[in-house]
C-alpha atoms as a PDB file:
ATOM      1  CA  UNK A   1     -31.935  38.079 -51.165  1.00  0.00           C
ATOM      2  CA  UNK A   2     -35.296  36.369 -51.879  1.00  0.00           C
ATOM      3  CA  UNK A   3     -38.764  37.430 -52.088  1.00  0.00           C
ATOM      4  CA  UNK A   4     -39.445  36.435 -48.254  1.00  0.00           C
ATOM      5  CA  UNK A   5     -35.892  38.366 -47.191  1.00  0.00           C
ATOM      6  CA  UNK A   6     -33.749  35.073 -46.340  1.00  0.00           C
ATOM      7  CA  UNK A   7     -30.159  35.747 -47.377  1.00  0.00           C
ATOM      8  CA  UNK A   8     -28.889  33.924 -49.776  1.00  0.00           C
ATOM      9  CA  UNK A   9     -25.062  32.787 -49.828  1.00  0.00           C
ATOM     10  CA  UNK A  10     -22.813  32.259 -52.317  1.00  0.00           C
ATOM     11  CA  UNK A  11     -21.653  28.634 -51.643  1.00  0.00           C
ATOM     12  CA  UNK A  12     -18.646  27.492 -53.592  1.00  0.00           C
ATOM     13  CA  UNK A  13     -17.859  23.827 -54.209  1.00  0.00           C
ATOM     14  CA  UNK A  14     -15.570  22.184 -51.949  1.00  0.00           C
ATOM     15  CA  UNK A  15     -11.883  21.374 -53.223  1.00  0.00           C
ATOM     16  CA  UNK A  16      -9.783  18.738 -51.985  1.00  0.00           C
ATOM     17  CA  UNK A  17      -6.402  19.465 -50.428  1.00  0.00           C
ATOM     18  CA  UNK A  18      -3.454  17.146 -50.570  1.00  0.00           C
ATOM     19  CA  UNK A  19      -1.727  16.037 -47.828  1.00  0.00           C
ATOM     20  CA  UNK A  20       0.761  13.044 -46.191  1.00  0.00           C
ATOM     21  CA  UNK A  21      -0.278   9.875 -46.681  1.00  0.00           C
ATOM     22  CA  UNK A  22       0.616   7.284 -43.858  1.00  0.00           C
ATOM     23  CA  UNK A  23       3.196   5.696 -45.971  1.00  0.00           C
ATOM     24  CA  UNK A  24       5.085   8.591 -46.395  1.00  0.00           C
ATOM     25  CA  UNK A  25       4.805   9.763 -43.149  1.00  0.00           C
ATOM     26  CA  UNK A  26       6.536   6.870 -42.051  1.00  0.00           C
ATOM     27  CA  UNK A  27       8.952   6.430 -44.739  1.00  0.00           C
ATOM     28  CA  UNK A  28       9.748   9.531 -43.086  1.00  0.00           C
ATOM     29  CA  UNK A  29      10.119   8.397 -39.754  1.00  0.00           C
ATOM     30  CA  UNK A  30      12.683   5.794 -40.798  1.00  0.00           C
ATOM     31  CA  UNK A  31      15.068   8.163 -42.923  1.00  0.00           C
ATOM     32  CA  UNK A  32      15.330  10.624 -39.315  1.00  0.00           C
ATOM     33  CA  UNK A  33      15.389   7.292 -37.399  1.00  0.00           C
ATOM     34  CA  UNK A  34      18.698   6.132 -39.385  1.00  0.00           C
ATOM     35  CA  UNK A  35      20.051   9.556 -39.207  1.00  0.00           C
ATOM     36  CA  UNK A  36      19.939   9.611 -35.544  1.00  0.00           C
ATOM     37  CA  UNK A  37      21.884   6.484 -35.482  1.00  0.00           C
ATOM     38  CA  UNK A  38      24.336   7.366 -37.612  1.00  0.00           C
ATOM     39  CA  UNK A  39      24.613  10.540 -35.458  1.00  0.00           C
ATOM     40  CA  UNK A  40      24.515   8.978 -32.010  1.00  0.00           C
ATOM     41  CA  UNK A  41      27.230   6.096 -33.421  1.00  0.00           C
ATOM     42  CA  UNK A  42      29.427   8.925 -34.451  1.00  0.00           C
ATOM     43  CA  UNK A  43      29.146  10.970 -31.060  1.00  0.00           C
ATOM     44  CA  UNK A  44      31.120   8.603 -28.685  1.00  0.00           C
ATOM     45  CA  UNK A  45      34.416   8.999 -31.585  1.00  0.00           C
ATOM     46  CA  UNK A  46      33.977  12.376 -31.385  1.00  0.00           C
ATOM     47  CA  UNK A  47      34.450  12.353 -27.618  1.00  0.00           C
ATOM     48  CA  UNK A  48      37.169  10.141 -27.622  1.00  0.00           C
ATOM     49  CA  UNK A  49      39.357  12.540 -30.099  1.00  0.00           C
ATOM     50  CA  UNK A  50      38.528  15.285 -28.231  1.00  0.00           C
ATOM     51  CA  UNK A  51      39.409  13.779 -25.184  1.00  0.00           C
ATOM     52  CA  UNK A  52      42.916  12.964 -26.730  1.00  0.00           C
ATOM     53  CA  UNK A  53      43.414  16.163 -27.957  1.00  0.00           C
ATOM     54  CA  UNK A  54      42.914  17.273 -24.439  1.00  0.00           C
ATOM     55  CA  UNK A  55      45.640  14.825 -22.573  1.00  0.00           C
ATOM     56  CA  UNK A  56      48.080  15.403 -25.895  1.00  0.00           C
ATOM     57  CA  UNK A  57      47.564  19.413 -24.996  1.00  0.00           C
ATOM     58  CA  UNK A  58      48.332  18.787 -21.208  1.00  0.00           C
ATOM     59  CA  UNK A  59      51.595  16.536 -22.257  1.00  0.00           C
ATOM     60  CA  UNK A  60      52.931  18.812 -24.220  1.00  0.00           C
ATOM     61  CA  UNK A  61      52.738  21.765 -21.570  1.00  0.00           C
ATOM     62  CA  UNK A  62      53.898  19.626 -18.914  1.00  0.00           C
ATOM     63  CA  UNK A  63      56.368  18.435 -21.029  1.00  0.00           C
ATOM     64  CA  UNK A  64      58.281  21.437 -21.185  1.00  0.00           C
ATOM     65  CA  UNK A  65      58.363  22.429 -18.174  1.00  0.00           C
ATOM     66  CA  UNK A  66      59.640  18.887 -16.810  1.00  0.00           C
ATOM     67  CA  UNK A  67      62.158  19.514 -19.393  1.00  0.00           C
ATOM     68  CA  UNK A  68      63.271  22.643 -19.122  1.00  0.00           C
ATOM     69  CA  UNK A  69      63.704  21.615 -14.804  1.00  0.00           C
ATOM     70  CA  UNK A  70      65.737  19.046 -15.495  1.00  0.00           C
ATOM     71  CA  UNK A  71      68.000  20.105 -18.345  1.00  0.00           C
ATOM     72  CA  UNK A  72      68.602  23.387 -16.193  1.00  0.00           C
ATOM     73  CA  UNK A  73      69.663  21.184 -12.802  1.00  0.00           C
ATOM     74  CA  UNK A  74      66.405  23.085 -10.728  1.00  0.00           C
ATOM     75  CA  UNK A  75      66.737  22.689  -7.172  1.00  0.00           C
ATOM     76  CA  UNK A  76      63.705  25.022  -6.208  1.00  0.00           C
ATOM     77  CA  UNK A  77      60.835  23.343  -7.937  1.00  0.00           C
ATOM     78  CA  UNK A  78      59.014  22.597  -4.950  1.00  0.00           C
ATOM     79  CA  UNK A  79      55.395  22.781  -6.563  1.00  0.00           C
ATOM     80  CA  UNK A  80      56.381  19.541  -8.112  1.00  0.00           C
ATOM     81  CA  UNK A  81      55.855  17.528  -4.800  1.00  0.00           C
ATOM     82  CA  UNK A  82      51.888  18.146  -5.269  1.00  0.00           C
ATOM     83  CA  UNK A  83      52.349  16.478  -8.840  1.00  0.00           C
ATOM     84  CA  UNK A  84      54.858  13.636  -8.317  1.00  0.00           C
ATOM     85  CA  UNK A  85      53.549  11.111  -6.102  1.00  0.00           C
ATOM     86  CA  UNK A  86      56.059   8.351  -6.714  1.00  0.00           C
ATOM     87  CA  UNK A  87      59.287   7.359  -8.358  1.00  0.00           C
ATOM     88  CA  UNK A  88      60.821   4.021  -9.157  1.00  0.00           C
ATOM     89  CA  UNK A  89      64.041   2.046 -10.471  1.00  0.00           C
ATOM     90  CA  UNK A  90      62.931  -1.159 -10.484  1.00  0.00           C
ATOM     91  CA  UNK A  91      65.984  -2.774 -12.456  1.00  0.00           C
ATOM     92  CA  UNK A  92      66.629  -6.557 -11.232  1.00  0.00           C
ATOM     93  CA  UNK A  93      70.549  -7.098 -10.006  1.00  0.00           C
ATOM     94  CA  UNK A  94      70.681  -3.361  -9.650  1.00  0.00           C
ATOM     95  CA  UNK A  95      72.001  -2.759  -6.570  1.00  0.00           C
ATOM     96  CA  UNK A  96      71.230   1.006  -6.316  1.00  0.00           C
ATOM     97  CA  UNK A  97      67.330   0.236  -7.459  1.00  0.00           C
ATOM     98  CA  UNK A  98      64.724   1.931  -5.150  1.00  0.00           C
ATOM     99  CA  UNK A  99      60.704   2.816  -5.307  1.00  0.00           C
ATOM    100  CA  UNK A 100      59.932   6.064  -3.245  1.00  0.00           C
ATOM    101  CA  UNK A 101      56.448   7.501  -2.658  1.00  0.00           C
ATOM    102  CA  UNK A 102      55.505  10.967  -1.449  1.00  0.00           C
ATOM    103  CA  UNK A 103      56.549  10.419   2.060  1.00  0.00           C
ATOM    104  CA  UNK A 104      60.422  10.943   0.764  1.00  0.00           C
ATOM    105  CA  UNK A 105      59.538  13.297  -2.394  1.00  0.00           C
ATOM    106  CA  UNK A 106      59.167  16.137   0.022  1.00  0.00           C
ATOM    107  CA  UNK A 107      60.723  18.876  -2.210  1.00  0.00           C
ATOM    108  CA  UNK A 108      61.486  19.463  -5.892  1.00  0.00           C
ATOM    109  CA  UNK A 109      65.601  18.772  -5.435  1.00  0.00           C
ATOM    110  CA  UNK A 110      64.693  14.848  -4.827  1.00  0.00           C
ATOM    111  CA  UNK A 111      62.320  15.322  -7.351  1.00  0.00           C
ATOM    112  CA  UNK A 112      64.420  16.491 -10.041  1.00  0.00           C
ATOM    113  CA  UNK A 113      67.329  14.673  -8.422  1.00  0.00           C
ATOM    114  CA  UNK A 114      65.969  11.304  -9.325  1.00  0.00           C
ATOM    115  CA  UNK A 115      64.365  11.948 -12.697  1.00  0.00           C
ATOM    116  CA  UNK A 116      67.712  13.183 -13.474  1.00  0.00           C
ATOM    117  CA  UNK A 117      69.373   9.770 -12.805  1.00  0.00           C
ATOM    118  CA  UNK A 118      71.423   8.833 -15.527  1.00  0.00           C
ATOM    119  CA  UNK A 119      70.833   5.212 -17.278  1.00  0.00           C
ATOM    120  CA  UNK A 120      74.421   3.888 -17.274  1.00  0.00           C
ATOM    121  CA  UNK A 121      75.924   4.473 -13.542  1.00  0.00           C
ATOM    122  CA  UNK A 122      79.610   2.694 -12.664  1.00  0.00           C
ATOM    123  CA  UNK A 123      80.102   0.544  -8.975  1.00  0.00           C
ATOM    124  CA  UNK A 124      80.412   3.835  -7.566  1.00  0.00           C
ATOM    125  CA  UNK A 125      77.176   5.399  -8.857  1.00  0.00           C
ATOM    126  CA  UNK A 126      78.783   8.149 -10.539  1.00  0.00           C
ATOM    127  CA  UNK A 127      77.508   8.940 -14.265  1.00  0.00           C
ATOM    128  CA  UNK A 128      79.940   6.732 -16.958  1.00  0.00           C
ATOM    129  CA  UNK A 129      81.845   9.316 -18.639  1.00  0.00           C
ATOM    130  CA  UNK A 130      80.914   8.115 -22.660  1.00  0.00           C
ATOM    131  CA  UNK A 131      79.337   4.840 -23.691  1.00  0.00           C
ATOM    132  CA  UNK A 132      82.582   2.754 -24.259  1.00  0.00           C
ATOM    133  CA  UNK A 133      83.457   2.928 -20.668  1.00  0.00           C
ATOM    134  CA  UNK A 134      84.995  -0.574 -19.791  1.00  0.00           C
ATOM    135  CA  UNK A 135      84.805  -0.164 -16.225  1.00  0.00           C
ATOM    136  CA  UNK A 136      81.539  -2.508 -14.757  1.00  0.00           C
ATOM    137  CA  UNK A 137      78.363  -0.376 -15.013  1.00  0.00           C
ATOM    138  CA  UNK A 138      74.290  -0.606 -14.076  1.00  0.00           C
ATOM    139  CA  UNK A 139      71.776   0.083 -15.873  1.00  0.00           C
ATOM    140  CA  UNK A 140      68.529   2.510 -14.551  1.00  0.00           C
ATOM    141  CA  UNK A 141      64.701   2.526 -15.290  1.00  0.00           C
ATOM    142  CA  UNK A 142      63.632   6.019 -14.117  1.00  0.00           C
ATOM    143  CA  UNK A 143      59.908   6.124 -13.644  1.00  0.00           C
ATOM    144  CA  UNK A 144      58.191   8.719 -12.400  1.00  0.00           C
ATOM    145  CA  UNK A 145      54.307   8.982 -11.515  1.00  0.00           C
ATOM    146  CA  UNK A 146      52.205  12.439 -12.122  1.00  0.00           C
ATOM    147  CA  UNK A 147      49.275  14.012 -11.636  1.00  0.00           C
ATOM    148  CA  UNK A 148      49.010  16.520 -14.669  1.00  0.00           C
ATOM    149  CA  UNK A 149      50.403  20.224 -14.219  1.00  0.00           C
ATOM    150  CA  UNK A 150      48.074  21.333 -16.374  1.00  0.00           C
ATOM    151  CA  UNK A 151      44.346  20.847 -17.125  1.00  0.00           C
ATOM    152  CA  UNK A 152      41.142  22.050 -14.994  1.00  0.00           C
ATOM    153  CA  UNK A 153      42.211  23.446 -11.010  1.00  0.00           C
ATOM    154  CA  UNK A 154      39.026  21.743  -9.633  1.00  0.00           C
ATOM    155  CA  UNK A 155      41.343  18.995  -9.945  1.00  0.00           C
ATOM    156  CA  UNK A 156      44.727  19.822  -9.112  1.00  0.00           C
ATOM    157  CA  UNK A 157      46.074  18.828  -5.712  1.00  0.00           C
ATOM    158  CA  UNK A 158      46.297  19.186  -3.219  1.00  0.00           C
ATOM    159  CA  UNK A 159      43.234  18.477  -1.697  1.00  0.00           C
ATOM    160  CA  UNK A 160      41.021  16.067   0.396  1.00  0.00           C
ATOM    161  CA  UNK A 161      38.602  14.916  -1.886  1.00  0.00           C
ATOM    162  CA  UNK A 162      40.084  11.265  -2.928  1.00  0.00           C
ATOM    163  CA  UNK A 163      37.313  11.305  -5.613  1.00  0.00           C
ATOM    164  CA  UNK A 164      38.735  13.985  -7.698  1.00  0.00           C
ATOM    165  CA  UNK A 165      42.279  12.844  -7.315  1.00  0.00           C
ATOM    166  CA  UNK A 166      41.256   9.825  -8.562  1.00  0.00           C
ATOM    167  CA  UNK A 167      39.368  10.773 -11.972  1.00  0.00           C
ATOM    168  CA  UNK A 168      42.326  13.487 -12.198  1.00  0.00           C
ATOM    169  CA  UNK A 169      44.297  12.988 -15.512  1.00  0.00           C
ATOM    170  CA  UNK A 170      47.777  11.043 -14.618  1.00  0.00           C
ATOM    171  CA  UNK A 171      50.383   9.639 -16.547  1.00  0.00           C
ATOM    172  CA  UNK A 172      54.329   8.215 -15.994  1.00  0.00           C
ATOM    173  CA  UNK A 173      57.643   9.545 -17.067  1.00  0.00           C
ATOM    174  CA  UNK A 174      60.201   7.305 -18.364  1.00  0.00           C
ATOM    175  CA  UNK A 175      63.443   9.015 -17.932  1.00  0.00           C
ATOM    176  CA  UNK A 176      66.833   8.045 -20.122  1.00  0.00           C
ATOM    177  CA  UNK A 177      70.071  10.370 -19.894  1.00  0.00           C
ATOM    178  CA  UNK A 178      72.455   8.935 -21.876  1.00  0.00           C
ATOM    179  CA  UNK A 179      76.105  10.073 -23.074  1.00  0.00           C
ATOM    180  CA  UNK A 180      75.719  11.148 -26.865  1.00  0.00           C
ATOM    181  CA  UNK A 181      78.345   8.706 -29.138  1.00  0.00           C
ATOM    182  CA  UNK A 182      79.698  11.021 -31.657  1.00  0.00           C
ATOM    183  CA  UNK A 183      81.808   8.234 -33.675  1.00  0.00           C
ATOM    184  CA  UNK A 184      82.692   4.317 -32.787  1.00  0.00           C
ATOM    185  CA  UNK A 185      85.847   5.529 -34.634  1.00  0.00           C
ATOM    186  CA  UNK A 186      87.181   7.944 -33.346  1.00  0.00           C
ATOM    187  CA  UNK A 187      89.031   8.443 -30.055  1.00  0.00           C
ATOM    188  CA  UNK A 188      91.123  11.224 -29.767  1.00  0.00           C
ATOM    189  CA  UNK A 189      90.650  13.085 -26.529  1.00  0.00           C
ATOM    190  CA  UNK A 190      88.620  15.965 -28.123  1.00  0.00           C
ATOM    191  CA  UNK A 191      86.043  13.192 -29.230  1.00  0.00           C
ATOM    192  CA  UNK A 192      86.286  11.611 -25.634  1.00  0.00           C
ATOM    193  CA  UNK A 193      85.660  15.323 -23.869  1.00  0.00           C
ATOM    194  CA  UNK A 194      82.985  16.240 -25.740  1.00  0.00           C
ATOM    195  CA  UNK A 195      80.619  12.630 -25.375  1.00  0.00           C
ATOM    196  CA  UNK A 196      81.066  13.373 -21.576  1.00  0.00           C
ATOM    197  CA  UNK A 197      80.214  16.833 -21.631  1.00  0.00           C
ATOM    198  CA  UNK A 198      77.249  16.314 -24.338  1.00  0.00           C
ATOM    199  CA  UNK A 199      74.171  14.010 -22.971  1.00  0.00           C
ATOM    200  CA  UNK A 200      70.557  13.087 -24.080  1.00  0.00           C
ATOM    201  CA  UNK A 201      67.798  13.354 -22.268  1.00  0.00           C
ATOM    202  CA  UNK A 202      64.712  11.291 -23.265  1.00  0.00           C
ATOM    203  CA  UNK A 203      61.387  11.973 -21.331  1.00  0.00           C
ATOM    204  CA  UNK A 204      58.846   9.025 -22.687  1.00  0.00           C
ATOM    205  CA  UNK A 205      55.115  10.142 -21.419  1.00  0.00           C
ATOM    206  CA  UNK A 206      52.508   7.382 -21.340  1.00  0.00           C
ATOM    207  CA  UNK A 207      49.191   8.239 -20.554  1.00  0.00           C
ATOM    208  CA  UNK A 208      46.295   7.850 -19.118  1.00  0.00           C
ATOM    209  CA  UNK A 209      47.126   5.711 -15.898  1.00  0.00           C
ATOM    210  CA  UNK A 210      44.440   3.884 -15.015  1.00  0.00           C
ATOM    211  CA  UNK A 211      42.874   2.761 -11.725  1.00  0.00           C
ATOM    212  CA  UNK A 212      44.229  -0.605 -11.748  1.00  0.00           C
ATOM    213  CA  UNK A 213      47.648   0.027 -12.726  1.00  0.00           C
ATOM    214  CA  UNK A 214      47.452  -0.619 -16.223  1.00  0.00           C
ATOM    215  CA  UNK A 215      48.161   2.390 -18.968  1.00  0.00           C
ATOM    216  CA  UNK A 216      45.998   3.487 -21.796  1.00  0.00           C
ATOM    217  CA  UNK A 217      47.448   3.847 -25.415  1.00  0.00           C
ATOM    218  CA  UNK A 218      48.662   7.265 -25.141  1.00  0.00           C
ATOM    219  CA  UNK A 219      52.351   7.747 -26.032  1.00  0.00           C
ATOM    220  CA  UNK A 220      54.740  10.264 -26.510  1.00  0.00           C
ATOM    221  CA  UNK A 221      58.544  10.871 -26.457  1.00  0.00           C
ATOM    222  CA  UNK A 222      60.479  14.322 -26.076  1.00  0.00           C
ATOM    223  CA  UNK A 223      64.184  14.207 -27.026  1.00  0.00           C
ATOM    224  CA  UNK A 224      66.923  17.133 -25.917  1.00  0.00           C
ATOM    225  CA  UNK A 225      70.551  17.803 -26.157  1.00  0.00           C
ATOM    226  CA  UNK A 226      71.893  19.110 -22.672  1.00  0.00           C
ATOM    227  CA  UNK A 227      75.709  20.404 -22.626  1.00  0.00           C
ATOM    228  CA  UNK A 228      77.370  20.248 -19.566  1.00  0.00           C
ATOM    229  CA  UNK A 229      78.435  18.343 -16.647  1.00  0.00           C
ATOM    230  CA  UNK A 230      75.721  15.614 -14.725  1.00  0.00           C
ATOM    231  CA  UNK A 231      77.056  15.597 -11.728  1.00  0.00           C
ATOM    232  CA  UNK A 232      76.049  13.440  -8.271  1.00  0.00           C
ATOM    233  CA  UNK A 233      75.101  16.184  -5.549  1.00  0.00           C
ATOM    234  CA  UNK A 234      74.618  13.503  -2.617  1.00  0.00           C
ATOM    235  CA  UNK A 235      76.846  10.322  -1.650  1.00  0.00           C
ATOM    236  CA  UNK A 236      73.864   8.532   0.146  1.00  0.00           C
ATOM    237  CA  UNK A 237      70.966   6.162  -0.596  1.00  0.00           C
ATOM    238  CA  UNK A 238      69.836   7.516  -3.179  1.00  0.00           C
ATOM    239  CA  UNK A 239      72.097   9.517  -4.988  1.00  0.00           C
ATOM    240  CA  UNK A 240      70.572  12.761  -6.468  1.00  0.00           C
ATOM    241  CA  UNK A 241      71.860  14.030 -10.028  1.00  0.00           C
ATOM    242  CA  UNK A 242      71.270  17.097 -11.771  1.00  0.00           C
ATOM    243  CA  UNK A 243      72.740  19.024 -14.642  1.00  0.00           C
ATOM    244  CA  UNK A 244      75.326  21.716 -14.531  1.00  0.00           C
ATOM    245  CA  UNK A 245      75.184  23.331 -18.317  1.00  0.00           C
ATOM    246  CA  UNK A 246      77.853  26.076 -17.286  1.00  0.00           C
ATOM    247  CA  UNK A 247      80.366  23.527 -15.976  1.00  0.00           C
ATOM    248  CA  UNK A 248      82.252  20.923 -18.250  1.00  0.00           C
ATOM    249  CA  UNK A 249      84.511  18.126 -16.859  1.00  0.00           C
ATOM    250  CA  UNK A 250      87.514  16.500 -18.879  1.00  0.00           C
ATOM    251  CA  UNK A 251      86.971  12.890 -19.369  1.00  0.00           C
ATOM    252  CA  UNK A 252      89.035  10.201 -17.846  1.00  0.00           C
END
């Protein structure tokens, strides 16, 4: 304090204080700037896997359960009529080739009936016995057309809401029984019993189907051994198939 009472203050000298210069600032800018592109490019691939994860996931669960119906010759399976909406054998010169919708596919017995059709049939429809059967034979193209078993039940059928059923996740069934050749050798008649008592079943998924018909690249196949007699239940147009694994035939 002075003479005249003013107070007096200390003052200190002012220091400067570093700080971001433009350049850097946006130097800055541009390094977050490419790592936002490199994380919005990599976003979209990371959908897309998950997304195939997702339909692989629902394959496999439907899977077995499409396998285990038709292996076991189900007849009661009639949830599978909200699932399969069509099934076709579109096989030129076949004779016994048909395309059904969900107007026939009214219960799981067609359902399973057809998928069960074998691929080699003789004039009479009935299942060839082993592959070197000389008598005339046709060939099959099972195809069936689902909407997934699995998966969210906001869009499981049925329902009204054609949007839903349309974005749902569906795919088609290619489906190949075939006798099992155990030698091109050997004939003896315990050879010939057992290739028409022993079959493979082949389920081929392809997935997604898309809006305008066309598939996506989605693939899988699912291979089984079924013992037992494939048998035709029904005489009419079209014959019905399915699997008896307790009862075995003798061969021709």
């Amino acid at each position: 304090m002075n003479i005249s009472g003013t107070i007096l203050l200390n003052r200190r000298p002012r220091q400067d204080r570093a700080g971001f210069t433009m350049i850097e600032i946006a130097l800055c800018l541009a390094v977050i700037g490419v790592a936002l592109v490199a994380i919005i490019g990599v976003l979209p691939m990371g959908m897309e896997i998950q997304r195939d994860n997702r339909e692989r996931t629902v394959v496999n669960q439907d899977a077995t359960v499409f396998m285990e119906a038709i292996r076991n010759g189900a007849r009661g399976a009639d949830d599978l009529v909200n699932y399969v909406y069509a099934i076709t054998n579109n096989v030129p010169g076949n004779p016994f080739a048909f395309g059904f919708d969900s107007t026939y596919l009214t219960n799981g017995a067609r359902i399973i009936g057809l998928m069960s059709t074998p691929e080699y049939v003789d004039a009479n429809r009935n299942p060839i016995p082993y592959l070197s059967y000389s008598n005339p034979s046709y060939s099959n193209h099972i195809v069936a057309y689902v909407h997934s078993l699995s998966g969210p039940a906001v869009e499981k059928p049925p329902q009204n809401n054609p949007l839903l059923m349309q974005d749902s996740f569906t795919y088609r069934i290619i489906c190949a029984s075939v006798p099992v050749q155990l030698s091109t050798n050997n004939t003896t008649a315990y050879t010939t019993n057992l290739e028409a008592n022993l079959h493979e079943l082949r389920l081929a998924f392809l997935w997604p189907q898309l809006p305008n018909g066309s598939l996506g690249k989605g693939k899988q196949v699912y291979r089984t051994m079924v013992a037992g007699q494939l048998s035709m239940a029904t005489t009419n147009s079209p014959a019905l198939y399915f699997f008896q694994p307790q009862s075995f035939i003798n061969a021709p």
